[in-house]
N, C-alpha and C. Protein backbone atom coordinates (compact mmCIF):
# COMPACT_ATOMS: atom_id res chain seq x y z
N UNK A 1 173.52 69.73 123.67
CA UNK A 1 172.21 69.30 124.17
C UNK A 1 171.23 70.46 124.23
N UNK A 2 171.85 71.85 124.18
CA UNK A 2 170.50 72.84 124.94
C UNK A 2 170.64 73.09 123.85
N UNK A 3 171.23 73.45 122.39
CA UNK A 3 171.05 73.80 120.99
C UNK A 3 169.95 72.80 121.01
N UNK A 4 170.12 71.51 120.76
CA UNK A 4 169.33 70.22 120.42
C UNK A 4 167.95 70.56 120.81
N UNK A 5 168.13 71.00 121.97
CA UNK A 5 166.52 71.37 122.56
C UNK A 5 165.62 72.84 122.40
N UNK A 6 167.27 73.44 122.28
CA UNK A 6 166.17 74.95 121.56
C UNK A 6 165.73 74.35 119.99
N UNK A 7 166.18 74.02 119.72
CA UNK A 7 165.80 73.79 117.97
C UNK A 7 164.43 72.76 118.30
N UNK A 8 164.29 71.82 118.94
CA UNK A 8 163.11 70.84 119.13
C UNK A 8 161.70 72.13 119.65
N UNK A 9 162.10 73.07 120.30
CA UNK A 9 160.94 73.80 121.38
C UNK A 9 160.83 74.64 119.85
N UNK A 10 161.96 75.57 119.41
CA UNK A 10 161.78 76.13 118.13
C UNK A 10 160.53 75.46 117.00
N UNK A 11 160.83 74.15 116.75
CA UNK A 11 159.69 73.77 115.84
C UNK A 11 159.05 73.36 116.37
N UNK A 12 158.60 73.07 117.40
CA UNK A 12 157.19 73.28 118.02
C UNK A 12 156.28 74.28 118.05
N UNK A 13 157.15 75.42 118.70
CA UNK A 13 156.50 76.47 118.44
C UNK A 13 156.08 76.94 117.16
N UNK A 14 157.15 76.97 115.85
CA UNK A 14 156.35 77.23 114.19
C UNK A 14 155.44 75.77 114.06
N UNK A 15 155.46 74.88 114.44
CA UNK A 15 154.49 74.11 114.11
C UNK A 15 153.16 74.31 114.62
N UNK A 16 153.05 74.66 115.82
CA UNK A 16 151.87 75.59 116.84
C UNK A 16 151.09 76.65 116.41
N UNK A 17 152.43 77.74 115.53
CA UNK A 17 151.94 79.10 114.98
C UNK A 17 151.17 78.37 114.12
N UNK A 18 152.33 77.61 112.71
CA UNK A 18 151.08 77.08 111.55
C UNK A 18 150.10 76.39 111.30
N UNK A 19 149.84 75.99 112.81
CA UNK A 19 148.55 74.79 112.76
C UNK A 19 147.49 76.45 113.02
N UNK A 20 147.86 77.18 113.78
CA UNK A 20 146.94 78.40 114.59
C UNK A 20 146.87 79.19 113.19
N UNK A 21 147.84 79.17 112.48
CA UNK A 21 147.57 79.97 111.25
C UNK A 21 146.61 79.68 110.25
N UNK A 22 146.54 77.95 110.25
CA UNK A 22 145.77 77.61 109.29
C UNK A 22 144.57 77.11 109.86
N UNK A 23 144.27 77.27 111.23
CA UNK A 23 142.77 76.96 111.80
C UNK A 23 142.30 78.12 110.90
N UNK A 24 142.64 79.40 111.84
CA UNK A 24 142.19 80.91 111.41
C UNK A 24 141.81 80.91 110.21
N UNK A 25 142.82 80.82 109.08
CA UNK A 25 142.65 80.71 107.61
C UNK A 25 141.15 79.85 107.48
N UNK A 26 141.24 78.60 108.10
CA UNK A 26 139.97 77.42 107.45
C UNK A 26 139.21 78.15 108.12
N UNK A 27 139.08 78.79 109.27
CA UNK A 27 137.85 79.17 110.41
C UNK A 27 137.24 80.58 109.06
N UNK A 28 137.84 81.46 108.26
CA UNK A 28 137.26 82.62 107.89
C UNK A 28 137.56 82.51 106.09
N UNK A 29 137.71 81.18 105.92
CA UNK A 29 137.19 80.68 104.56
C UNK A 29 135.69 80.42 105.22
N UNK A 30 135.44 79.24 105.91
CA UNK A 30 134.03 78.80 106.39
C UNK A 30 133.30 80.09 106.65
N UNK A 31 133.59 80.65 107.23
CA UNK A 31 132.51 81.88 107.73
C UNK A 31 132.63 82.21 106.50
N UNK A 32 133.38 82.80 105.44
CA UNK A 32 133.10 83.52 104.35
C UNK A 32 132.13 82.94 103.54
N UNK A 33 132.40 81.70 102.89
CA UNK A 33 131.61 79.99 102.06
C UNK A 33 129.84 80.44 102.83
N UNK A 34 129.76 80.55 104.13
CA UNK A 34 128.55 80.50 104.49
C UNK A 34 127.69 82.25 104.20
N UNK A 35 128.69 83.08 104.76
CA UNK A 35 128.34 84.10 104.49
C UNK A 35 127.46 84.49 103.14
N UNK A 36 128.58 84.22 102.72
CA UNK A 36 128.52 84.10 101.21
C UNK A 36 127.05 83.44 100.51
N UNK A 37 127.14 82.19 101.09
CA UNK A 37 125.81 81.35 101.03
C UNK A 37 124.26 82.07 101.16
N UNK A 38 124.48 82.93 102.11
CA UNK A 38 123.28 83.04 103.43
C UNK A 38 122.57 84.48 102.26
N UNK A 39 124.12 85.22 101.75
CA UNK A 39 123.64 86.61 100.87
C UNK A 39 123.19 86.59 99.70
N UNK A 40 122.97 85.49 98.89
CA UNK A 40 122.89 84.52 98.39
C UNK A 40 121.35 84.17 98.08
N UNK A 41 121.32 83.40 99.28
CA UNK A 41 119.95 82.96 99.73
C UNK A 41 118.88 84.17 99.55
N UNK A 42 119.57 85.01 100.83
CA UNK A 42 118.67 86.30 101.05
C UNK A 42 118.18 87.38 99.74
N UNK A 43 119.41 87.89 98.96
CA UNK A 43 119.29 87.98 97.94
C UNK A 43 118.17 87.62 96.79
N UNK A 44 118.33 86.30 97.11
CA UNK A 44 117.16 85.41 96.07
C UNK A 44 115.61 85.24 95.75
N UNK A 45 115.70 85.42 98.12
CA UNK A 45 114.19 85.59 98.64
C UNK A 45 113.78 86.99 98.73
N UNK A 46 114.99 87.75 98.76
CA UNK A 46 114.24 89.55 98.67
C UNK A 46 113.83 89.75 97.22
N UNK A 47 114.16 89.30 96.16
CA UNK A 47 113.87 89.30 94.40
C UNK A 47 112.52 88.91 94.33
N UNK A 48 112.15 87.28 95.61
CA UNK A 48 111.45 86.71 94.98
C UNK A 48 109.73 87.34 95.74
N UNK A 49 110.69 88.48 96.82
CA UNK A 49 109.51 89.16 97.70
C UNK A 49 108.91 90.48 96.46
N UNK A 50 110.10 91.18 95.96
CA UNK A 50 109.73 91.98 95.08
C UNK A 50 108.98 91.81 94.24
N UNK A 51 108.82 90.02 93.58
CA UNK A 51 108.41 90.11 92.59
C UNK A 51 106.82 89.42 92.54
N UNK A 52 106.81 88.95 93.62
CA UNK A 52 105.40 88.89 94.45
C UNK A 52 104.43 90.38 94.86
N UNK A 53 105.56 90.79 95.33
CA UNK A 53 104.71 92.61 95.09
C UNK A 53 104.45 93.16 94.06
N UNK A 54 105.36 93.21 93.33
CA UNK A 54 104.97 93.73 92.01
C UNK A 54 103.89 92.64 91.28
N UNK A 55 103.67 91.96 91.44
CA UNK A 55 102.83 90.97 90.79
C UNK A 55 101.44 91.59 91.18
N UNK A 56 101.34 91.02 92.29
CA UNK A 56 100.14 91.55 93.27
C UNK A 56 99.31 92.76 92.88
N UNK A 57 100.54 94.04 93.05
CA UNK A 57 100.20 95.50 92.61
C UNK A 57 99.60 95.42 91.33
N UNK A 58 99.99 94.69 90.07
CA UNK A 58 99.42 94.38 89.13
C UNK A 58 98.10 94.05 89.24
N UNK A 59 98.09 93.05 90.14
CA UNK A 59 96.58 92.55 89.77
C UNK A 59 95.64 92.91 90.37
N UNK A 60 95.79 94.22 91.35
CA UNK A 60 94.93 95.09 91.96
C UNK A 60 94.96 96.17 90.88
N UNK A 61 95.91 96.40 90.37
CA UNK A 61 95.56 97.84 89.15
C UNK A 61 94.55 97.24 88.35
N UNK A 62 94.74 96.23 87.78
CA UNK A 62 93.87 95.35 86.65
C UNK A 62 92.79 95.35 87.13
N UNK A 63 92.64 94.97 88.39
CA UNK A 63 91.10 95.06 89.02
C UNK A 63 90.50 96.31 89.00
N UNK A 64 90.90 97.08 89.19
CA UNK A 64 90.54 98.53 89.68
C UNK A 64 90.21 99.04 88.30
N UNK A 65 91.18 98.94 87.60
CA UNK A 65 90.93 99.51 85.76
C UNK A 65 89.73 98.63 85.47
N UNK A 66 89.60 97.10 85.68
CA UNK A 66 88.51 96.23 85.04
C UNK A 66 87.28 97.56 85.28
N UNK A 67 87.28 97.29 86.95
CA UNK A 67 85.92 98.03 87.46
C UNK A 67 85.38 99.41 87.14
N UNK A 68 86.15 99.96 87.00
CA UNK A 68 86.07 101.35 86.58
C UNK A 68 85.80 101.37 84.93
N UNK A 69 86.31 100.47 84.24
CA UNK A 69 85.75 100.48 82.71
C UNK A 69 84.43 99.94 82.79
N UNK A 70 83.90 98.95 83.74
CA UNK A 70 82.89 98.95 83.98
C UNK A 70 81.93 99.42 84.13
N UNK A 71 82.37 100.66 84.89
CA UNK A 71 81.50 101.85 84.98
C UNK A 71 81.16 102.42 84.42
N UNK A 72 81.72 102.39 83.43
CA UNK A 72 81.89 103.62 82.26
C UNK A 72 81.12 102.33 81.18
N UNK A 73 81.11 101.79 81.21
CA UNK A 73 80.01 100.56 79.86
C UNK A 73 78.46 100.92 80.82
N UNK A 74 78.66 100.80 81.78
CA UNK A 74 77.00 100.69 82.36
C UNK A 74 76.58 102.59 82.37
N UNK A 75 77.26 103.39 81.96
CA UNK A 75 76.70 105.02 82.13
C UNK A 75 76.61 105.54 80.69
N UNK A 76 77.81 104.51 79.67
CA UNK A 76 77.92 105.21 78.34
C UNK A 76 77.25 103.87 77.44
N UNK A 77 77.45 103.04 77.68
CA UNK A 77 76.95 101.74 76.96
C UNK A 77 77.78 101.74 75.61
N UNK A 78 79.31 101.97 75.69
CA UNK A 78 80.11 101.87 74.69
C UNK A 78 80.79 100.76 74.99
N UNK A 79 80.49 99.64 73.57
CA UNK A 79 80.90 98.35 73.68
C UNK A 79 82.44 98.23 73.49
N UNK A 80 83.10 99.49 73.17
CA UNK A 80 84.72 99.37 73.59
C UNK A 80 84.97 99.36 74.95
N UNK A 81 84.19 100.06 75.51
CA UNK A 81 84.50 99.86 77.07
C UNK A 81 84.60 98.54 77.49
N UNK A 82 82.96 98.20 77.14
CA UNK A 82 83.45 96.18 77.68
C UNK A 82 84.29 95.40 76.90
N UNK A 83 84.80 95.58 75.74
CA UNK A 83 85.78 95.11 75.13
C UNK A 83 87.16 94.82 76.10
N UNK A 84 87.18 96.48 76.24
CA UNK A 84 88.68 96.46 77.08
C UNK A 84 88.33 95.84 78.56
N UNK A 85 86.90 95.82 79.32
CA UNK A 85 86.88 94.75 80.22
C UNK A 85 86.94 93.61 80.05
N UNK A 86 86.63 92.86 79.14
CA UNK A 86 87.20 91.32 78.83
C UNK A 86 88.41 90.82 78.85
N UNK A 87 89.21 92.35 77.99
CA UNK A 87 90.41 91.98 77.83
C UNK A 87 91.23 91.69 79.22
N UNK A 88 90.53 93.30 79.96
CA UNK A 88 91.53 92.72 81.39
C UNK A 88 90.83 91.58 82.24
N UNK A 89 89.65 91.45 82.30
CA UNK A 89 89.16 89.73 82.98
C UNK A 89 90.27 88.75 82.64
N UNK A 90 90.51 88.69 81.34
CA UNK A 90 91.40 87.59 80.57
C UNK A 90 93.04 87.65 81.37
N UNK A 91 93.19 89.47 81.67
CA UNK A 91 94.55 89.60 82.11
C UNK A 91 94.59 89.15 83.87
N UNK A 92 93.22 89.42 84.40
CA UNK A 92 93.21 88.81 86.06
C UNK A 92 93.30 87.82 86.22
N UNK A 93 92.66 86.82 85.08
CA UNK A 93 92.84 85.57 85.14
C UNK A 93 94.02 84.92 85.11
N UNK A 94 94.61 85.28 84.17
CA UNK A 94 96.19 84.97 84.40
C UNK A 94 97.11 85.38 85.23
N UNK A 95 97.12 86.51 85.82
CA UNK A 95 97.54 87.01 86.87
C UNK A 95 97.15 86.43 88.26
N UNK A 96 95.35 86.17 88.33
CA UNK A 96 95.35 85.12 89.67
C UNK A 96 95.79 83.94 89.70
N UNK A 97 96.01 83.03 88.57
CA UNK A 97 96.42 81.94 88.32
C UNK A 97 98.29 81.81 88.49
N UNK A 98 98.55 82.28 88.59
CA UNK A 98 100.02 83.08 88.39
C UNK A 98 100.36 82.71 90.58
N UNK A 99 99.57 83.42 91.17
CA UNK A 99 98.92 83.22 92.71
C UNK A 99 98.74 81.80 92.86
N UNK A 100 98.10 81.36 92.29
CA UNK A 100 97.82 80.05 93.09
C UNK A 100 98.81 79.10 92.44
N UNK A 101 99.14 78.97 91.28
CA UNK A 101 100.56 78.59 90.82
C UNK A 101 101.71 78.30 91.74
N UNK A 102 101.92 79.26 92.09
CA UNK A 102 103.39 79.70 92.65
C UNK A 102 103.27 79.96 94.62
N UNK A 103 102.16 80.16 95.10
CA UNK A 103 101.60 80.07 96.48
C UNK A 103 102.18 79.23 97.10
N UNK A 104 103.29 79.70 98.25
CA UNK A 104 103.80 78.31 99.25
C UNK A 104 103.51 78.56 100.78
N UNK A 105 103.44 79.63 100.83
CA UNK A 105 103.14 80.17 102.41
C UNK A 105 101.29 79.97 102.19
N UNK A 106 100.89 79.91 103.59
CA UNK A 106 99.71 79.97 104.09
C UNK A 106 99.16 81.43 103.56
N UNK A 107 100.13 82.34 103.68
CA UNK A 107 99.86 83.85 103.60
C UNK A 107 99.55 84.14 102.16
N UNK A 108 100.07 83.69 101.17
CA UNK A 108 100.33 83.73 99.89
C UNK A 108 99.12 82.39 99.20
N UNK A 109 98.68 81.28 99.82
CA UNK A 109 97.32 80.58 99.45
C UNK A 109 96.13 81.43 99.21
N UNK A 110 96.03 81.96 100.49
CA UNK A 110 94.94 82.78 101.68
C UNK A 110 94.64 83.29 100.55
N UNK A 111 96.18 84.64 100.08
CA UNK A 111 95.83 85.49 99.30
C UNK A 111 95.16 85.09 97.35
N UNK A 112 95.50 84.31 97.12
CA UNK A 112 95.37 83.58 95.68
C UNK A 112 93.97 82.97 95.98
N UNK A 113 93.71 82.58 96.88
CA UNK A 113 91.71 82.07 96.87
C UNK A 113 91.21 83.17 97.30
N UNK A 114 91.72 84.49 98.13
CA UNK A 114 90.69 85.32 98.32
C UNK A 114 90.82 86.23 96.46
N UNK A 115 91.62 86.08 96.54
CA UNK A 115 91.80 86.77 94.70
C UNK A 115 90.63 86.04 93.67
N UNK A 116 91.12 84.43 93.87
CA UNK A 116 89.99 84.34 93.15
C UNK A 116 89.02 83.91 93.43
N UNK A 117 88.23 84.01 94.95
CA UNK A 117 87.05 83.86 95.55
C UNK A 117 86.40 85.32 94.82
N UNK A 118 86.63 86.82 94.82
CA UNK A 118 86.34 87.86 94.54
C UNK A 118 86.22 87.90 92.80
N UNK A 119 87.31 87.32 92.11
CA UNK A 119 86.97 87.62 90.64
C UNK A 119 85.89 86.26 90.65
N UNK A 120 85.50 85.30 90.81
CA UNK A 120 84.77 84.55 90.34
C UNK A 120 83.64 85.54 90.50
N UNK A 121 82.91 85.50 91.81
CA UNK A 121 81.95 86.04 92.05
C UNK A 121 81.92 87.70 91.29
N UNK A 122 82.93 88.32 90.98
CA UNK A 122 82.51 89.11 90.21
C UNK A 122 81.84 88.95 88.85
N UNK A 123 82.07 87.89 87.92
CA UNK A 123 82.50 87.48 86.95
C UNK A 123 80.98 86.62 86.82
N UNK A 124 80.52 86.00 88.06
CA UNK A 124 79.58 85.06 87.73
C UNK A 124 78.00 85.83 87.90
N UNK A 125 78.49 87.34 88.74
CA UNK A 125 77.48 87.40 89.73
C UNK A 125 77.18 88.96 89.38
N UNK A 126 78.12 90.07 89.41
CA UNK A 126 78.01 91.48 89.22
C UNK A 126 78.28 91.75 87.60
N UNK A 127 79.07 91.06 86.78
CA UNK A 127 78.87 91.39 85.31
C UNK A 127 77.83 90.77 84.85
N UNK A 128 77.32 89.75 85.09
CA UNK A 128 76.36 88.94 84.28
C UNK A 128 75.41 90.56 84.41
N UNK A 129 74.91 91.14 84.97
CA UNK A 129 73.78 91.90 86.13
C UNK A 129 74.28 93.25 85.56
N UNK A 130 74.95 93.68 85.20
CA UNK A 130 75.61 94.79 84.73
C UNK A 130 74.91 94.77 83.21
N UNK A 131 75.66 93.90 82.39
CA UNK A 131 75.28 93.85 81.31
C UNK A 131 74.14 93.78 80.88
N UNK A 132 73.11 92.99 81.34
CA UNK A 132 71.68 92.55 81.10
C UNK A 132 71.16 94.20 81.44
N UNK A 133 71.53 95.36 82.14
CA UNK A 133 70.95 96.34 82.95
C UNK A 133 71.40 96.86 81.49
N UNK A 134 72.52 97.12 80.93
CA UNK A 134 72.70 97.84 79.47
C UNK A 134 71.80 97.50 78.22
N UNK A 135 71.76 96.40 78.43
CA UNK A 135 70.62 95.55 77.05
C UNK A 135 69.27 96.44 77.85
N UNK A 136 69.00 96.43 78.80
CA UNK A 136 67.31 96.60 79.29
C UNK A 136 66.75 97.92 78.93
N UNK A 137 68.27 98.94 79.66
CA UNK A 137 68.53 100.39 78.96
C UNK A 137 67.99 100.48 77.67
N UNK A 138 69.05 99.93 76.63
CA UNK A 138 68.85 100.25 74.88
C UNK A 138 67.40 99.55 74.14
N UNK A 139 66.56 99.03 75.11
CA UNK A 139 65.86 97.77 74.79
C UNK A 139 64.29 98.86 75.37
N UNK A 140 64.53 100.18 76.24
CA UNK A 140 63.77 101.13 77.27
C UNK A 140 63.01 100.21 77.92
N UNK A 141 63.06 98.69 78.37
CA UNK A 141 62.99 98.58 79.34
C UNK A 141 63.22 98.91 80.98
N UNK A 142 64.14 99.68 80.87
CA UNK A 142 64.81 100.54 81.50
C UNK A 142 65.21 102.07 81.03
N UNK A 143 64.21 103.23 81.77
CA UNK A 143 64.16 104.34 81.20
C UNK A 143 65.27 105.48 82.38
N UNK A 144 65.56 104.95 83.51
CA UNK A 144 66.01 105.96 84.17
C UNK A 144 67.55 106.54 83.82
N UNK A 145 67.75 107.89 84.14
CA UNK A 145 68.71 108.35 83.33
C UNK A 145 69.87 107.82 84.52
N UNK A 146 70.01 107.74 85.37
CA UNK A 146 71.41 106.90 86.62
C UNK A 146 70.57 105.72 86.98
N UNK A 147 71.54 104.87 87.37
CA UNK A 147 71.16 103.42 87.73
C UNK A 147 70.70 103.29 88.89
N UNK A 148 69.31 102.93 88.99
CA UNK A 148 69.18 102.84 90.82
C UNK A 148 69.53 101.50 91.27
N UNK A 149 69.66 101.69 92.24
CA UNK A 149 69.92 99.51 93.24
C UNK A 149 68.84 98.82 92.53
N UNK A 150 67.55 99.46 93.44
CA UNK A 150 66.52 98.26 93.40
C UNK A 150 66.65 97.85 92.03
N UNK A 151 66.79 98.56 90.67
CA UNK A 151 66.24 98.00 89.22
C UNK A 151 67.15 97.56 89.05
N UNK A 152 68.79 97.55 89.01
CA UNK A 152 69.40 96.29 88.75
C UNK A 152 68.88 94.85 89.39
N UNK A 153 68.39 95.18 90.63
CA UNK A 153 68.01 93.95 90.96
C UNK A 153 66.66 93.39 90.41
N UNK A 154 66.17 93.88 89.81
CA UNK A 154 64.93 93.50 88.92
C UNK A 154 65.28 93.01 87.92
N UNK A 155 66.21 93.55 87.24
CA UNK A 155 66.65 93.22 86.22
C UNK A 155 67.21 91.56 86.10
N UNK A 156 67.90 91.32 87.24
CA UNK A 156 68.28 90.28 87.26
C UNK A 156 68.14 90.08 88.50
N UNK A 157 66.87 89.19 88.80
CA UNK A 157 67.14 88.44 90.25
C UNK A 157 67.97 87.38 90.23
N UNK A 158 68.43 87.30 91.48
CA UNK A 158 69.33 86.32 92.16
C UNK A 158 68.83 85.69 93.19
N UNK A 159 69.30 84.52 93.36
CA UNK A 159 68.89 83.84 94.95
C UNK A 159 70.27 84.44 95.74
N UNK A 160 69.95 84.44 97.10
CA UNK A 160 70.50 84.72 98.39
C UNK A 160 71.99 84.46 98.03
N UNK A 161 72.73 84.86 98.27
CA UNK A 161 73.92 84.16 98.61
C UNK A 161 74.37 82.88 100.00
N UNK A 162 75.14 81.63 100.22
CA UNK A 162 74.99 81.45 101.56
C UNK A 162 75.73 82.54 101.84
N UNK A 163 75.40 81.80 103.55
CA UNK A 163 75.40 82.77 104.77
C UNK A 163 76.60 83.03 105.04
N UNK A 164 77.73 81.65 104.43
CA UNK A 164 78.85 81.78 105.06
C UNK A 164 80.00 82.59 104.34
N UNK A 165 79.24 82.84 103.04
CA UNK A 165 80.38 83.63 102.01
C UNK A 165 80.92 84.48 102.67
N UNK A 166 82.28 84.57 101.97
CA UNK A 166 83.41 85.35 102.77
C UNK A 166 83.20 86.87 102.26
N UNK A 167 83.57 87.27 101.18
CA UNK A 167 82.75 88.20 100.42
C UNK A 167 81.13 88.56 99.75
N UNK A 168 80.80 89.34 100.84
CA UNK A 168 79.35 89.59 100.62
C UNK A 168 79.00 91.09 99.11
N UNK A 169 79.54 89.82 98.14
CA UNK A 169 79.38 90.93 96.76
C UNK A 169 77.98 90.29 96.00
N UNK A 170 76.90 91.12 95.87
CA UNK A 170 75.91 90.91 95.58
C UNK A 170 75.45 92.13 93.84
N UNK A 171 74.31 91.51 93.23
CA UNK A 171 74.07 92.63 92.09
C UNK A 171 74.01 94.28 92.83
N UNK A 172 72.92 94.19 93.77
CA UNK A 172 72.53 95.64 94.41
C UNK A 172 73.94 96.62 94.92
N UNK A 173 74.29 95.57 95.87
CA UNK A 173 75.44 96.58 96.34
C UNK A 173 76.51 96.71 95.27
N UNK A 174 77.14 95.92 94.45
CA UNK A 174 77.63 95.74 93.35
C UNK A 174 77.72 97.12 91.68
N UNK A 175 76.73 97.64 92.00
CA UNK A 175 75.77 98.64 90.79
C UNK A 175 77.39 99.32 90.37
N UNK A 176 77.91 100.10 92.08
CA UNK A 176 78.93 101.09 91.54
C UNK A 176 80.12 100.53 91.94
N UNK A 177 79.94 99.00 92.24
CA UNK A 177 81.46 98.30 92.17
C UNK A 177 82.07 98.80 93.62
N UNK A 178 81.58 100.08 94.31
CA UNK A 178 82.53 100.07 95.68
C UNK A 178 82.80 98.94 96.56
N UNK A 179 81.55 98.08 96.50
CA UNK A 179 82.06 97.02 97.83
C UNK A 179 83.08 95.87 97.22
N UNK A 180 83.15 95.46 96.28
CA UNK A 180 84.02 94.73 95.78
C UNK A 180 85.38 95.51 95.34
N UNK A 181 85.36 96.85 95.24
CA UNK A 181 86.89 97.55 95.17
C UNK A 181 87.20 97.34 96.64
N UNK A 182 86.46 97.90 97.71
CA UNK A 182 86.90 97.26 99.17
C UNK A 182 87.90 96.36 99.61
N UNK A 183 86.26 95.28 99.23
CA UNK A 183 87.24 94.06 99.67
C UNK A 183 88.71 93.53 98.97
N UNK A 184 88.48 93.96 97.50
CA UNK A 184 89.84 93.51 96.92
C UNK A 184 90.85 94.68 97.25
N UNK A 185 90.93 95.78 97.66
CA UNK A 185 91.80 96.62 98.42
C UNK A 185 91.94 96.17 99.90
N UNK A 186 90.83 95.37 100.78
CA UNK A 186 91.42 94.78 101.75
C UNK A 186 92.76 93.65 101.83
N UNK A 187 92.11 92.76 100.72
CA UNK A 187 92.93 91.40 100.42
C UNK A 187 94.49 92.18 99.93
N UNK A 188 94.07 92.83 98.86
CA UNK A 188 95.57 93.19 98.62
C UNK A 188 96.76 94.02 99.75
N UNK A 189 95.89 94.44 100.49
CA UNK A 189 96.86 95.30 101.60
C UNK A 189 97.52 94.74 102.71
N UNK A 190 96.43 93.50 103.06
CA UNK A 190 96.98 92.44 104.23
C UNK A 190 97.90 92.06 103.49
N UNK A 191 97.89 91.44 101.96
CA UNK A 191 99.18 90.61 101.45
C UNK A 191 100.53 91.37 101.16
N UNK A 192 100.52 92.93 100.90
CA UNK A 192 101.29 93.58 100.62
C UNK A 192 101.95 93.58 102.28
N UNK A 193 101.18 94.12 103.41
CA UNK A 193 101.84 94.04 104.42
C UNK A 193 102.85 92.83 104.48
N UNK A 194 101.98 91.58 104.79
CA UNK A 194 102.78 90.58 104.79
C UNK A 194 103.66 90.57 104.29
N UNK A 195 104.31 91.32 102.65
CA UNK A 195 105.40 90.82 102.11
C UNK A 195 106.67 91.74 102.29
N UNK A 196 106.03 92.93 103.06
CA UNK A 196 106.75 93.89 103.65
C UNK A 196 107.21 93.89 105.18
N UNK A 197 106.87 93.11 105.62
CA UNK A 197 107.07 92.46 107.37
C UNK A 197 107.93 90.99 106.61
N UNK A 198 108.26 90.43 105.69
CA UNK A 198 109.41 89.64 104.77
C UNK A 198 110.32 89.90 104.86
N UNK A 199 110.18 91.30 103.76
CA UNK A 199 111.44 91.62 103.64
C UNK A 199 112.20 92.11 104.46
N UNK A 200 111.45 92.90 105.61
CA UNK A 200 112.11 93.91 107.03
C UNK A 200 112.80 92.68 107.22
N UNK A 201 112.36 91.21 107.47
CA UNK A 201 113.07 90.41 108.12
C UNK A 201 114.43 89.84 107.33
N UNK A 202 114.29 89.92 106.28
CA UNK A 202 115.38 89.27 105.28
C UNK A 202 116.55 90.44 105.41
N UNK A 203 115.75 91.83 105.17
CA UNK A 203 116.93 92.98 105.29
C UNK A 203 117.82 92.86 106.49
């Protein structure tokens, strides 16, 4: 009888161990399966933070190169210069479009309409005004040897902007492109932060 009963308590007890053996086992498969999952995930969204930055950085260089070849068409009036500004207009364009494309956060909208709130109005408002100031030049309608404010704005009047525009980029202030490098160095730096307060969190 007490054999009978050590042997009954005996497989209880290995039946006890192997149920405890194989919780453990299922308990740190699951944690692994998720782990696994989560690095995964994170992984995917730190690529997809990188590649939002690097995007971005792009399309602030492009801007910055546009403007600055700009400069250099309105001081030298060499039509390769505006050549290669078209070309990169053509490359911002696709690059802001690229932004509003792919935009899912509020943070990442924001940034793709202030991108292309700034190239429109560049595009509609400070090149039109640029160029006409080069024709006026070669044309000696325009005799001064540096560009002053007021005569671009002669050159091409404009009505007012409204009141409520977010970017106040106009022909005058516009001449040497600083206030619109500004603001598009503002926009790009809030969004770069943002995607760097991301990743701190994903890391």
């Amino acid at each position: 009888m007490k054999a009978w009963i050590d042997q009954r308590i005996g497989r209880q007890f290995l039946f006890v161990f192997y149920l405890f053996i194989g919780l453990i086992l299922l308990t740190s498969l699951a944690v692994y399966v998720f782990t696994e999952n989560r690095i995964e995930q994170t992984t995917t969204s730190l690529e997809n933070v990188s590649e939002r930055r690097t995007n971005a950085t792009e399309l602030f260089e492009t801007w910055q190169s546009m403007q600055y070849e700009m400069r250099g068409y309105v001081i030298l009036g060499d039509e390769e210069m505006l050549t290669r500004v078209k070309d990169k207009q053509a490359l911002i364009e696709t690059q802001t479009a690229w932004f509003e494309a792919n935009a899912v956060t509020e943070k990442e909208k924001l940034y793709a309409s202030d991108a292309r709130t700034l190239f429109s109005a560049y595009q509609e408002r400070v090149m039109p005004s640029l160029e006409r100031y080069v024709v006026a030049k070669r044309a000696g309608t325009v005799t001064e040897p540096f560009l002053q404010m007021p005569t671009l704005g002669k050159v091409t009047p404009q009505a007012e902007p409204p009141a409520d525009r977010k970017f106040k980029i106009n022909s005058k202030s516009a001449a040497d492109m600083s206030a619109s490098i500004v603001d598009m160095e503002s926009v790009f730096t809030e969004y770069r932060n943002s995607l760097n307060e991301e990743e701190n969190q994903l890391r």
